[in-house]
PDB file of N, CA and C in Angstrom:
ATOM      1  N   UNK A   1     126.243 -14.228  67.318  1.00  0.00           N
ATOM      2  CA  UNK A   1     126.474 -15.622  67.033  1.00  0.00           C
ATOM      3  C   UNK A   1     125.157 -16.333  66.743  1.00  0.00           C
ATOM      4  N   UNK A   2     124.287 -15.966  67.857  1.00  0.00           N
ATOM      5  CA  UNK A   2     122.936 -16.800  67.569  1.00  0.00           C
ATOM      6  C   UNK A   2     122.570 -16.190  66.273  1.00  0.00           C
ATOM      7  N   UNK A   3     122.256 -14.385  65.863  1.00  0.00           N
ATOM      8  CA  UNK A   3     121.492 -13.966  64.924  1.00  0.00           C
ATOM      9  C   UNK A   3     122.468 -14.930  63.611  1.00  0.00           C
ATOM     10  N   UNK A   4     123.611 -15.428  63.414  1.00  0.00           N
ATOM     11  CA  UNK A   4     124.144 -15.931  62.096  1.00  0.00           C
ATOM     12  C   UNK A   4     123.778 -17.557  62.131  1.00  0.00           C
ATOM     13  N   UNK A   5     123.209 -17.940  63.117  1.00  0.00           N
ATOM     14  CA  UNK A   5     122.842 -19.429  63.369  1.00  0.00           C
ATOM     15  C   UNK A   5     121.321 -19.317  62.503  1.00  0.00           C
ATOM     16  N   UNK A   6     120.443 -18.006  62.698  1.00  0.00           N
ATOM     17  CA  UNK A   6     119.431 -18.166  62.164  1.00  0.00           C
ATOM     18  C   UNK A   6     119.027 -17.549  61.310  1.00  0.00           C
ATOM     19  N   UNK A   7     119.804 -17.469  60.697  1.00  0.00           N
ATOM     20  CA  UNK A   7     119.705 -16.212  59.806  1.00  0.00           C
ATOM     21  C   UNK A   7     118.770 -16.342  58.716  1.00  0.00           C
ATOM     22  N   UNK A   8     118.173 -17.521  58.287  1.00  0.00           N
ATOM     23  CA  UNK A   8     117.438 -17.922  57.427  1.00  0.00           C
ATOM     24  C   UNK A   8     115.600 -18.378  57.877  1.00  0.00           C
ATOM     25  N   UNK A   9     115.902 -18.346  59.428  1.00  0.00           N
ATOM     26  CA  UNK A   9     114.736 -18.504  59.689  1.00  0.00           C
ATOM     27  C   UNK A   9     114.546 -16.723  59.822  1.00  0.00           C
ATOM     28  N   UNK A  10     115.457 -15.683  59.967  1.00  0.00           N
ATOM     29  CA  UNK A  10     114.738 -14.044  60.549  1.00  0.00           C
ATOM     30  C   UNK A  10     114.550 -14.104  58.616  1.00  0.00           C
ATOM     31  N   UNK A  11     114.683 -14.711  58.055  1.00  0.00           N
ATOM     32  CA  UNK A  11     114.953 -14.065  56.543  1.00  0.00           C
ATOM     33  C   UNK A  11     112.777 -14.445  56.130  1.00  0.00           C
ATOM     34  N   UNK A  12     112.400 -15.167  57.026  1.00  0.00           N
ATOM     35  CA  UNK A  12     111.288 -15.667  56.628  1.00  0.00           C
ATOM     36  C   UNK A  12     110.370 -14.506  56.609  1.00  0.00           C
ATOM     37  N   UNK A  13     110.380 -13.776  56.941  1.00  0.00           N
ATOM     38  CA  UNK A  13     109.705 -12.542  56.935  1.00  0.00           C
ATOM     39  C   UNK A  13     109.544 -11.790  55.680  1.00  0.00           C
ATOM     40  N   UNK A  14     110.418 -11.986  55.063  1.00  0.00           N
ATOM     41  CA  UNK A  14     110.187 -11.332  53.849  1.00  0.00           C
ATOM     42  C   UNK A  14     109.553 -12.080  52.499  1.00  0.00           C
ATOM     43  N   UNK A  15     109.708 -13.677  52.942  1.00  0.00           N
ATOM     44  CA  UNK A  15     109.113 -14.083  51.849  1.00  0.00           C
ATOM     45  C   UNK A  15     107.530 -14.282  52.247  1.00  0.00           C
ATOM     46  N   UNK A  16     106.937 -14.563  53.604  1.00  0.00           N
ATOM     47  CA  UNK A  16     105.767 -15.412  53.889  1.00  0.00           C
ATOM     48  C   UNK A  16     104.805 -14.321  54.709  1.00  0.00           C
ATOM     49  N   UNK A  17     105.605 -13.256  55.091  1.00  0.00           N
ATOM     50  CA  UNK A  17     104.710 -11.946  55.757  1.00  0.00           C
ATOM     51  C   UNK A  17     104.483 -12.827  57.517  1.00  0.00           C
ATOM     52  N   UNK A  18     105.444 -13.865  57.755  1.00  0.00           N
ATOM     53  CA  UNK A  18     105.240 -13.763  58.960  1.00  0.00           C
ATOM     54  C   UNK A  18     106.038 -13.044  59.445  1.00  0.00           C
ATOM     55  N   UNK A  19     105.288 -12.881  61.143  1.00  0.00           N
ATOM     56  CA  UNK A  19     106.040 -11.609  62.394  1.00  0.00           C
ATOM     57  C   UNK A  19     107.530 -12.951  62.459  1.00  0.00           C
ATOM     58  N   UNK A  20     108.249 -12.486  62.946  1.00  0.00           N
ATOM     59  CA  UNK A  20     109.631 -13.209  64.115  1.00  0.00           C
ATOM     60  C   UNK A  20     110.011 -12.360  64.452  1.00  0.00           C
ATOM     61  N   UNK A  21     109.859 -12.769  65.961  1.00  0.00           N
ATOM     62  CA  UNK A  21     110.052 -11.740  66.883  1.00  0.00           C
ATOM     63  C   UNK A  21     111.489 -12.690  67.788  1.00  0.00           C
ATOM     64  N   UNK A  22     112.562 -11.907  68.153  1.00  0.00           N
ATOM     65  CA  UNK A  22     113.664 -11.995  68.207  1.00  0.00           C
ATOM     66  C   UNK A  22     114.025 -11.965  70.131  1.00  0.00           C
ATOM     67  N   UNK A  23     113.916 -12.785  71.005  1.00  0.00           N
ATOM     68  CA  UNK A  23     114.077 -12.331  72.406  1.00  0.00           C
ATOM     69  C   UNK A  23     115.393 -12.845  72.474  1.00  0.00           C
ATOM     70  N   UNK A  24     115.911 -11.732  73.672  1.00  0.00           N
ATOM     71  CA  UNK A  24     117.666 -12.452  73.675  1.00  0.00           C
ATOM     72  C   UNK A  24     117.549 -12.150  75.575  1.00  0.00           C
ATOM     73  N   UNK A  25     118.103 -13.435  75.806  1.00  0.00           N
ATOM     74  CA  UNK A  25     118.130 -13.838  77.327  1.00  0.00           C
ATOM     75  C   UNK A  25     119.315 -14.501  77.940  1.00  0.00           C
ATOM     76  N   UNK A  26     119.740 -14.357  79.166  1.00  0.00           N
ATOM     77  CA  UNK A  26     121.095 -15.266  79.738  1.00  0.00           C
ATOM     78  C   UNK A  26     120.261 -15.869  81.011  1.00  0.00           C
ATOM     79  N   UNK A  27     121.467 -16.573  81.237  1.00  0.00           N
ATOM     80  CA  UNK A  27     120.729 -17.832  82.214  1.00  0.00           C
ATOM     81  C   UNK A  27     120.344 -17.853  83.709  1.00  0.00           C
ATOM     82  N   UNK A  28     120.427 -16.006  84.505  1.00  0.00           N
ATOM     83  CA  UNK A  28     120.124 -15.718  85.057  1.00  0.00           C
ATOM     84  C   UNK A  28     118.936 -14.342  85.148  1.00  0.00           C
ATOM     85  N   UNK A  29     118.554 -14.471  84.143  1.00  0.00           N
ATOM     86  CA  UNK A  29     117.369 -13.721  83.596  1.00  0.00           C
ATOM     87  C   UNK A  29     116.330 -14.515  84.422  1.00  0.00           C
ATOM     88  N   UNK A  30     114.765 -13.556  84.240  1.00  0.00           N
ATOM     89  CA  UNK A  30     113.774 -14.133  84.629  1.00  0.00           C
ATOM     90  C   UNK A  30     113.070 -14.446  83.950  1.00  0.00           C
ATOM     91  N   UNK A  31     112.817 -15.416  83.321  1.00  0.00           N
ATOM     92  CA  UNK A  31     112.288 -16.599  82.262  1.00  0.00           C
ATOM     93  C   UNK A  31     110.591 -16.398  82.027  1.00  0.00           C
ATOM     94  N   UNK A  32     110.326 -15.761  82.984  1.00  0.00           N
ATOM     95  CA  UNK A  32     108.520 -15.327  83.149  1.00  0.00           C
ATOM     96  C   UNK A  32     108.469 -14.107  82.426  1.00  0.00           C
ATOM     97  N   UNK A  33     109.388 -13.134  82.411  1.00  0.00           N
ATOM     98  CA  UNK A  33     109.033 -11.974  81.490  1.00  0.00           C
ATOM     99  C   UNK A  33     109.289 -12.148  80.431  1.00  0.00           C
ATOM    100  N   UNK A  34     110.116 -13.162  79.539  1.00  0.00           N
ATOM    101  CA  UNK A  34     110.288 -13.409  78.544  1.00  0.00           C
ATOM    102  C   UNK A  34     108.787 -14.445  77.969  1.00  0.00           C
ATOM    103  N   UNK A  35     108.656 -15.330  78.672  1.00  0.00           N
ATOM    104  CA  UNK A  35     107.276 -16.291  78.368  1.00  0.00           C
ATOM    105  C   UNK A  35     106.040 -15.191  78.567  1.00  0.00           C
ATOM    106  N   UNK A  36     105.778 -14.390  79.198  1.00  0.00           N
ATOM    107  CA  UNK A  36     104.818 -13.427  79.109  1.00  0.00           C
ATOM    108  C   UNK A  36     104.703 -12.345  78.226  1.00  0.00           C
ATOM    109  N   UNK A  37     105.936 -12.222  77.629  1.00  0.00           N
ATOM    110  CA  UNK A  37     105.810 -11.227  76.340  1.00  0.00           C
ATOM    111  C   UNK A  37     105.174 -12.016  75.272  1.00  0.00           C
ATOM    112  N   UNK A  38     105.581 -13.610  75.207  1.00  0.00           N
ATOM    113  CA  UNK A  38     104.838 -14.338  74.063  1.00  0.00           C
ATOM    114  C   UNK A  38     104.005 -14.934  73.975  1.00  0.00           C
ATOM    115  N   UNK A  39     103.699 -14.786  75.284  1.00  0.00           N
ATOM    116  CA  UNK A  39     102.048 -15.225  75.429  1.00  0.00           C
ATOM    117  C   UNK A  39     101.403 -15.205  74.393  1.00  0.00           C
ATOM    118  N   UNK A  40     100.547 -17.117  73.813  1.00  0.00           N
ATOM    119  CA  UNK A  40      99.755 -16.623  72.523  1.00  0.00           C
ATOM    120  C   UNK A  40     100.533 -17.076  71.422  1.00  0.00           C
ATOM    121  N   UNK A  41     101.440 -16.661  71.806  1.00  0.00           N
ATOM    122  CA  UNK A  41     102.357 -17.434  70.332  1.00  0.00           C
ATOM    123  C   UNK A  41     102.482 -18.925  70.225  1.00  0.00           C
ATOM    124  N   UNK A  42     102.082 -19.914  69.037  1.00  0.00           N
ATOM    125  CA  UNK A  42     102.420 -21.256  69.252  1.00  0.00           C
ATOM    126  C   UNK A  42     103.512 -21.712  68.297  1.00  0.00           C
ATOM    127  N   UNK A  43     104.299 -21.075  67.355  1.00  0.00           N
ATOM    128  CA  UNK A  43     105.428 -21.642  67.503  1.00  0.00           C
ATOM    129  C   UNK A  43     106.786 -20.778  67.841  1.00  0.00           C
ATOM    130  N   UNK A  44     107.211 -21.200  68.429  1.00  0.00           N
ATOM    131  CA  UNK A  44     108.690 -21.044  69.476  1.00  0.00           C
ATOM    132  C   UNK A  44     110.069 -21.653  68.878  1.00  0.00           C
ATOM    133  N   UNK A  45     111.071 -21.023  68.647  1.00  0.00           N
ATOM    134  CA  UNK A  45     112.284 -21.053  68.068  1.00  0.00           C
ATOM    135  C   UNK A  45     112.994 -21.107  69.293  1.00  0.00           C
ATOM    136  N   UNK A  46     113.640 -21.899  69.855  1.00  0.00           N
ATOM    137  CA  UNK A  46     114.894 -21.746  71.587  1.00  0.00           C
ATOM    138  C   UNK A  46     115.870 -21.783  70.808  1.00  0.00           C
ATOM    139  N   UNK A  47     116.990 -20.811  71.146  1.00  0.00           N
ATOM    140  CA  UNK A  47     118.138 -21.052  70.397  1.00  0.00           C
ATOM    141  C   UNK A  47     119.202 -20.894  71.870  1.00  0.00           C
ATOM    142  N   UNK A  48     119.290 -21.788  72.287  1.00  0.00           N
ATOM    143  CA  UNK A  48     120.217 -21.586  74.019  1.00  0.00           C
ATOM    144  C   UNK A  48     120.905 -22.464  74.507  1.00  0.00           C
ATOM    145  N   UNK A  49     121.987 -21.983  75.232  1.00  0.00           N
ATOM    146  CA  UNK A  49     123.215 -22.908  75.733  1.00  0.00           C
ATOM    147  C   UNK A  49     122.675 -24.162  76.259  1.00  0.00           C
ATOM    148  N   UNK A  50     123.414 -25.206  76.323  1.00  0.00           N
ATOM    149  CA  UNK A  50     123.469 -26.184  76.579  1.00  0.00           C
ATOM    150  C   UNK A  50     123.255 -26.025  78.432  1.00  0.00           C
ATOM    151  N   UNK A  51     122.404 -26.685  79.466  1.00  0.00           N
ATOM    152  CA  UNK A  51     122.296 -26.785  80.416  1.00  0.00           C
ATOM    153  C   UNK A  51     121.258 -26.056  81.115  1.00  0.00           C
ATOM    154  N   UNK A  52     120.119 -25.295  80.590  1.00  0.00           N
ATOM    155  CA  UNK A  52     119.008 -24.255  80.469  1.00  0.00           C
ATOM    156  C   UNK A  52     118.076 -24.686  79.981  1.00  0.00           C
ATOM    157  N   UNK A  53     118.179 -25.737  78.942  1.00  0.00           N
ATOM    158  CA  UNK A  53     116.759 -26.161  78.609  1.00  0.00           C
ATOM    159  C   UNK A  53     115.480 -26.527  79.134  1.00  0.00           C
ATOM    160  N   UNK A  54     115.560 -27.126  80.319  1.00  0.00           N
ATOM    161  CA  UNK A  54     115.280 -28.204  81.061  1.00  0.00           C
ATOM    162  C   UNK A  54     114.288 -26.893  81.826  1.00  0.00           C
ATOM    163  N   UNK A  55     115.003 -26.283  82.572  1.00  0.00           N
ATOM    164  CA  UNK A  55     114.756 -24.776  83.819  1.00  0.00           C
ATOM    165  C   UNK A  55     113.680 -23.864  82.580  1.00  0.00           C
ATOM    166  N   UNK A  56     114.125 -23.659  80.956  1.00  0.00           N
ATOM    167  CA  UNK A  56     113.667 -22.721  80.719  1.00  0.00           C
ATOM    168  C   UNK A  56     112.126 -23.007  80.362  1.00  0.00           C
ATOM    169  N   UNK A  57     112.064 -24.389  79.646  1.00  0.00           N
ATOM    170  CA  UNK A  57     110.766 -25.151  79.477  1.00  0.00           C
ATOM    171  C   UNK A  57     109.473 -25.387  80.531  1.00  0.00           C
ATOM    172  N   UNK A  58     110.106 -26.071  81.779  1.00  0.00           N
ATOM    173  CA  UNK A  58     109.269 -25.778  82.638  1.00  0.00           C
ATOM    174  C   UNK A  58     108.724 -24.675  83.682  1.00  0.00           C
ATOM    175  N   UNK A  59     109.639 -23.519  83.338  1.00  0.00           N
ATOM    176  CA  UNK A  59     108.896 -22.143  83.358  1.00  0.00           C
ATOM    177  C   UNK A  59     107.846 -21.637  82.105  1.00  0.00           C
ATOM    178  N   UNK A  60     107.833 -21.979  81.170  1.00  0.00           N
ATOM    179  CA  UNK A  60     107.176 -21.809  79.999  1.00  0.00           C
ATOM    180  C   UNK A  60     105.666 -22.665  80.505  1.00  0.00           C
ATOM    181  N   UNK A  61     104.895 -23.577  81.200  1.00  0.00           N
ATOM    182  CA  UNK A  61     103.358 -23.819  81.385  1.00  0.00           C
ATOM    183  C   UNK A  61     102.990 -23.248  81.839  1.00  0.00           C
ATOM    184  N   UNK A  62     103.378 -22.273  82.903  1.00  0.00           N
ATOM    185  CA  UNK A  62     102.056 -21.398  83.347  1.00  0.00           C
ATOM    186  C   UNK A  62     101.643 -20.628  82.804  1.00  0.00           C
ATOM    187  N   UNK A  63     102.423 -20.190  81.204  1.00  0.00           N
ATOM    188  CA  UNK A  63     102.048 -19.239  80.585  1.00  0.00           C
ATOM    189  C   UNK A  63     101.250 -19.811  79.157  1.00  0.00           C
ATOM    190  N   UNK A  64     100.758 -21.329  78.987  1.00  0.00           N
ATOM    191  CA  UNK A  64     100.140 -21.601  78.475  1.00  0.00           C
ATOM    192  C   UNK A  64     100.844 -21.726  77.032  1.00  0.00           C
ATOM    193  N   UNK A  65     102.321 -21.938  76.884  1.00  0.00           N
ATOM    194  CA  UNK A  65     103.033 -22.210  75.857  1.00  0.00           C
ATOM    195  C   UNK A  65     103.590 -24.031  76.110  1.00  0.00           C
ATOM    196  N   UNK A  66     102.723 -24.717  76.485  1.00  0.00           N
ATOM    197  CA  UNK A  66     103.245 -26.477  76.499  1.00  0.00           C
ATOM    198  C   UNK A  66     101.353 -27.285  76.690  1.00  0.00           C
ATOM    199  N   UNK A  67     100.939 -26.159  75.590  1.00  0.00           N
ATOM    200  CA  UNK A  67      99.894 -27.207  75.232  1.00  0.00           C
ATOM    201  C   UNK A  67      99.907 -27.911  73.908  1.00  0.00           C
ATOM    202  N   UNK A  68      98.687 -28.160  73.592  1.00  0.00           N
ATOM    203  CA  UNK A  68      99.146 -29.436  72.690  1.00  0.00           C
ATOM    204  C   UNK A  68      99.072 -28.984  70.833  1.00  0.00           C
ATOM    205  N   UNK A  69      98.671 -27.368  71.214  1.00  0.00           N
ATOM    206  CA  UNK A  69      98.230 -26.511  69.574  1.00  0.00           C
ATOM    207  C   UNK A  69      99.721 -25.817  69.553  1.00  0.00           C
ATOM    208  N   UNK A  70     100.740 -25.748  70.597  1.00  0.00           N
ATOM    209  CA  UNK A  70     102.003 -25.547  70.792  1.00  0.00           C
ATOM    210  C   UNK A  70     103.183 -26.128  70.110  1.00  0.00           C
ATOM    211  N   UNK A  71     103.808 -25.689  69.194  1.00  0.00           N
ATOM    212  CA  UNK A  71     105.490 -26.384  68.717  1.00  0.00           C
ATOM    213  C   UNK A  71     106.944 -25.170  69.281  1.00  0.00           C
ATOM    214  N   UNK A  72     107.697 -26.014  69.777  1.00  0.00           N
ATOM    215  CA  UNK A  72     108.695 -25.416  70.181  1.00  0.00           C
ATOM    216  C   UNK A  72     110.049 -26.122  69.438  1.00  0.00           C
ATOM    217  N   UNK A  73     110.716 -25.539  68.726  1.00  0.00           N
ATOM    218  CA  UNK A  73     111.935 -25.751  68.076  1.00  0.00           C
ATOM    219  C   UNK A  73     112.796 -25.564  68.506  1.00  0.00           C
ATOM    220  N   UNK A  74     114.086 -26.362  69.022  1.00  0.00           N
ATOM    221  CA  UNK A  74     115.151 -26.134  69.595  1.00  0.00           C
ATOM    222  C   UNK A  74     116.287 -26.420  68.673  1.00  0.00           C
ATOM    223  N   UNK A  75     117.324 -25.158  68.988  1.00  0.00           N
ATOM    224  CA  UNK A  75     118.366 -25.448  67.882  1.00  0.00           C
ATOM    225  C   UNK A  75     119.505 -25.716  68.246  1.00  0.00           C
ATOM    226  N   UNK A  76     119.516 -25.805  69.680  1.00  0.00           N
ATOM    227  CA  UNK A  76     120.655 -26.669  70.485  1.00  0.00           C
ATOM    228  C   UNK A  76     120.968 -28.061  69.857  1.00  0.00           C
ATOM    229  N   UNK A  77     122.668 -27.778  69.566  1.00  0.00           N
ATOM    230  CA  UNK A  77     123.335 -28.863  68.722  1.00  0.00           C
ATOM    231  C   UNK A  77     123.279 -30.100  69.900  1.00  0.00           C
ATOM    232  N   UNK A  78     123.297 -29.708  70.910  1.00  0.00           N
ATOM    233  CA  UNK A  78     123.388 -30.876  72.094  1.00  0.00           C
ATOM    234  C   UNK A  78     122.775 -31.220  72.922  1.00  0.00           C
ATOM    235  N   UNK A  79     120.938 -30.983  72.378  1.00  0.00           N
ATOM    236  CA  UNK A  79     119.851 -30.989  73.586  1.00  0.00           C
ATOM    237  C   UNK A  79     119.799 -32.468  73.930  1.00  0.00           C
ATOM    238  N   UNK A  80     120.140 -33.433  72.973  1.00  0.00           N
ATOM    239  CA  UNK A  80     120.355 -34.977  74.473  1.00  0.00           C
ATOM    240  C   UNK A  80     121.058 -34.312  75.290  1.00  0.00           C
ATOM    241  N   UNK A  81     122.141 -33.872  75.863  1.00  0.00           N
ATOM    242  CA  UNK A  81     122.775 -33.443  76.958  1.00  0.00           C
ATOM    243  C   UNK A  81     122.151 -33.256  77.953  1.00  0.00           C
ATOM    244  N   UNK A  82     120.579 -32.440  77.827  1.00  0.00           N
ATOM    245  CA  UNK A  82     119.699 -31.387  78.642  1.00  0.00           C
ATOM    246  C   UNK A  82     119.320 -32.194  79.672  1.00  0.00           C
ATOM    247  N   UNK A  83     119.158 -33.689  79.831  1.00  0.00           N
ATOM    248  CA  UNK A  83     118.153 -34.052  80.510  1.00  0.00           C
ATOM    249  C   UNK A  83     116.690 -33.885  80.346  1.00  0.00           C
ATOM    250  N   UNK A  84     116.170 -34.112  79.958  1.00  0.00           N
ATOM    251  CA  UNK A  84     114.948 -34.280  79.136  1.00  0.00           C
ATOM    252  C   UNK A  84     113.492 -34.692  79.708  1.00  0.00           C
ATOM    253  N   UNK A  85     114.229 -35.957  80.073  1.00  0.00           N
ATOM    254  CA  UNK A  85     113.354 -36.634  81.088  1.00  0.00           C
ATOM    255  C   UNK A  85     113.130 -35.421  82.897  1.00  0.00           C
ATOM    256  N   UNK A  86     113.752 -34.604  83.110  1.00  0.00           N
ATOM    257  CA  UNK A  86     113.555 -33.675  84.172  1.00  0.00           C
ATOM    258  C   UNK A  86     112.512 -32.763  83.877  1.00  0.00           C
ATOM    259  N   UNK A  87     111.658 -32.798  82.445  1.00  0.00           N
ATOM    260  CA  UNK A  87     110.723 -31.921  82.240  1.00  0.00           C
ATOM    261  C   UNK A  87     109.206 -32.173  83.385  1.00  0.00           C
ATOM    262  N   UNK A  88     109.194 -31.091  84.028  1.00  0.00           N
ATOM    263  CA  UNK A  88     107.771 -31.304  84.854  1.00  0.00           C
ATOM    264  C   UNK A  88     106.481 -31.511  83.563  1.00  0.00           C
ATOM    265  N   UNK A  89     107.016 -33.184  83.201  1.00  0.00           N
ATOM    266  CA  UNK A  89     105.145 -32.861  82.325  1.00  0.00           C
ATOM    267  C   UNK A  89     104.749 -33.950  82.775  1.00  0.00           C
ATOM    268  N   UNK A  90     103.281 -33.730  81.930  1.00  0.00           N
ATOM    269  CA  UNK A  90     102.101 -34.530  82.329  1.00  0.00           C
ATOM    270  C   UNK A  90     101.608 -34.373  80.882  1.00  0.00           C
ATOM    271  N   UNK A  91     100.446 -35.303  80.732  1.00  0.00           N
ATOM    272  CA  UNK A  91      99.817 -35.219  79.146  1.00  0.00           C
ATOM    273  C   UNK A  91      98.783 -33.752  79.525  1.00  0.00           C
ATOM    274  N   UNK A  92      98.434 -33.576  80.360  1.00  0.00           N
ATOM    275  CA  UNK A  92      97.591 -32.029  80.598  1.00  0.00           C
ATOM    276  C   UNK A  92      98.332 -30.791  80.152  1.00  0.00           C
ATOM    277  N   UNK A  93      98.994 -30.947  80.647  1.00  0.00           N
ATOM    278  CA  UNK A  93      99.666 -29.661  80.803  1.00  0.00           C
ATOM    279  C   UNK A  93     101.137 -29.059  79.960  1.00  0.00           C
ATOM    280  N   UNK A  94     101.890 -30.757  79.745  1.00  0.00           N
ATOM    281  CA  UNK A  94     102.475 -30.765  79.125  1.00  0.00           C
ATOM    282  C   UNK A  94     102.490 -31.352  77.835  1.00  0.00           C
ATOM    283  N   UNK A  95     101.849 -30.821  76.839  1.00  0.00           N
ATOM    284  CA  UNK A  95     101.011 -31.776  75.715  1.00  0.00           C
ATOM    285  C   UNK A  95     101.912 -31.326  74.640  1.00  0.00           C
ATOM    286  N   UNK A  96     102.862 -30.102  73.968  1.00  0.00           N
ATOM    287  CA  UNK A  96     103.255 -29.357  73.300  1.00  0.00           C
ATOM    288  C   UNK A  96     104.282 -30.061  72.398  1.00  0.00           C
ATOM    289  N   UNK A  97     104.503 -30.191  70.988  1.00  0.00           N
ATOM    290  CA  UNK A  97     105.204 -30.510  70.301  1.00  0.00           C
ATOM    291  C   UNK A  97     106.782 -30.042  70.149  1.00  0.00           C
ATOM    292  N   UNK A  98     107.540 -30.798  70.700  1.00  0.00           N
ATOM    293  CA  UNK A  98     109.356 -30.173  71.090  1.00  0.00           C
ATOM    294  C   UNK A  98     109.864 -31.033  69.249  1.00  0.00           C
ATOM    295  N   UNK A  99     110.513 -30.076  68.921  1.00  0.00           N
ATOM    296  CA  UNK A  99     111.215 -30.732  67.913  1.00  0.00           C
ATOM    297  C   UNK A  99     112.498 -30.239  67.726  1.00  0.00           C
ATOM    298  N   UNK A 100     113.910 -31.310  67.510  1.00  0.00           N
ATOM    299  CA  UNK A 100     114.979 -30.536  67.765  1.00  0.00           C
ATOM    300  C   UNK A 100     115.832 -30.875  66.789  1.00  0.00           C
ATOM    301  N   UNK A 101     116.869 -29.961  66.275  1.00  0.00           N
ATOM    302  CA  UNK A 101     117.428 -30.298  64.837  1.00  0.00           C
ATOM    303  C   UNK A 101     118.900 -30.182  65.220  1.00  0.00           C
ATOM    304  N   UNK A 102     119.761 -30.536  64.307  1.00  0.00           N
ATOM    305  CA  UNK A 102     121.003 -30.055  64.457  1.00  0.00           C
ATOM    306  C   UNK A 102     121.815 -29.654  63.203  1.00  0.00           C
ATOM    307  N   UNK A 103     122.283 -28.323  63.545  1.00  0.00           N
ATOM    308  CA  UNK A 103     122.738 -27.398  62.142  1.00  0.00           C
ATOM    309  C   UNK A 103     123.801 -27.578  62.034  1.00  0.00           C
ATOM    310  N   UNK A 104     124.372 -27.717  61.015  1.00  0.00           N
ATOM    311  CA  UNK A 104     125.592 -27.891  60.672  1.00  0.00           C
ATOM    312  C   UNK A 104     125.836 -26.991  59.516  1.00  0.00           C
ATOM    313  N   UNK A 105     126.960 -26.513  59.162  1.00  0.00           N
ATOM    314  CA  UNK A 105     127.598 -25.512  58.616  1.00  0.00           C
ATOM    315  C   UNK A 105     128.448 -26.464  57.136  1.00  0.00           C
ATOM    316  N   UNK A 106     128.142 -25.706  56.224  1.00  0.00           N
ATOM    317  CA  UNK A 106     128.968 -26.797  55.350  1.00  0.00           C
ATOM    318  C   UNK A 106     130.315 -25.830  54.680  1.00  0.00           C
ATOM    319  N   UNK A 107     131.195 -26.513  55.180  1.00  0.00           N
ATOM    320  CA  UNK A 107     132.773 -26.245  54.874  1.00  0.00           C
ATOM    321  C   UNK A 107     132.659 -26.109  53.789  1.00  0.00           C
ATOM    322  N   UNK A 108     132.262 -26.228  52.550  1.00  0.00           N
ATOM    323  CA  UNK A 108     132.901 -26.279  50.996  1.00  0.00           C
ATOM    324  C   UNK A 108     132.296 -24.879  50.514  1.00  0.00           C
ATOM    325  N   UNK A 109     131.333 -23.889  51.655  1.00  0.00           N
ATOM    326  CA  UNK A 109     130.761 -23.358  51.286  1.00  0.00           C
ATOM    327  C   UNK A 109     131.433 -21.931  51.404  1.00  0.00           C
ATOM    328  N   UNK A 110     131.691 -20.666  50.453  1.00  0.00           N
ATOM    329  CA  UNK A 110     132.558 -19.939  51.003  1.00  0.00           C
ATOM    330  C   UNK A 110     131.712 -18.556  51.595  1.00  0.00           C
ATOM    331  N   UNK A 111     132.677 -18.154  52.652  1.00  0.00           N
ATOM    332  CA  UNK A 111     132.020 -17.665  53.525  1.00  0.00           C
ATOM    333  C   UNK A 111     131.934 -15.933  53.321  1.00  0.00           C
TER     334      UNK A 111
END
């Protein structure tokens, strides 16, 4: 479900020679082995259920992914929902560029 949500961002690889690297996680996973594999990386694609955002973000500073050379893209259709304001930041630590879109699918289009 997620890989057909993004299917155009894994497609970037072939035109621009960037890496995308693909992690798949549930909401009782441990959120540190996933942020420690990407250690280093500054931009970040979240593609995750509604109610996780919040938990998965502020596990993400100690690994030095919510500074301010940092963008994280979220493709949650309903991240107002998340609570937002519950993010443990600060301008130190939490300096990182969140930007969030919402995809929509166009009906006239055949599938």
């Amino acid at each position: 479900k997620a890989a057909a949500r993004l299917q155009d961002l894994l497609q970037l690889r072939e035109v621009h020679n960037d890496v995308v690297r693909v992690r798949k996680f549930q909401k009782d996973d441990d959120y540190r082995v996933m942020w420690k594999s990407i250690r280093g990386e500054r931009r970040v694609v979240l593609d995750c259920p509604p109610g996780m955002l919040v938990e998965l973000l502020n596990s993400s500073s100690e690994f030095g992914l919510t500074g301010q050379f940092n963008h994280i893209f979220l493709t949650n259709l309903e991240t107002y929902t998340d609570h937002l304001e519950e993010l443990s930041a600060d301008n130190e630590t939490f300096a990182v560029n969140i930007t969030a879109a919402r995809l929509l699918l166009n009906p006239d289009t055949p599938a």
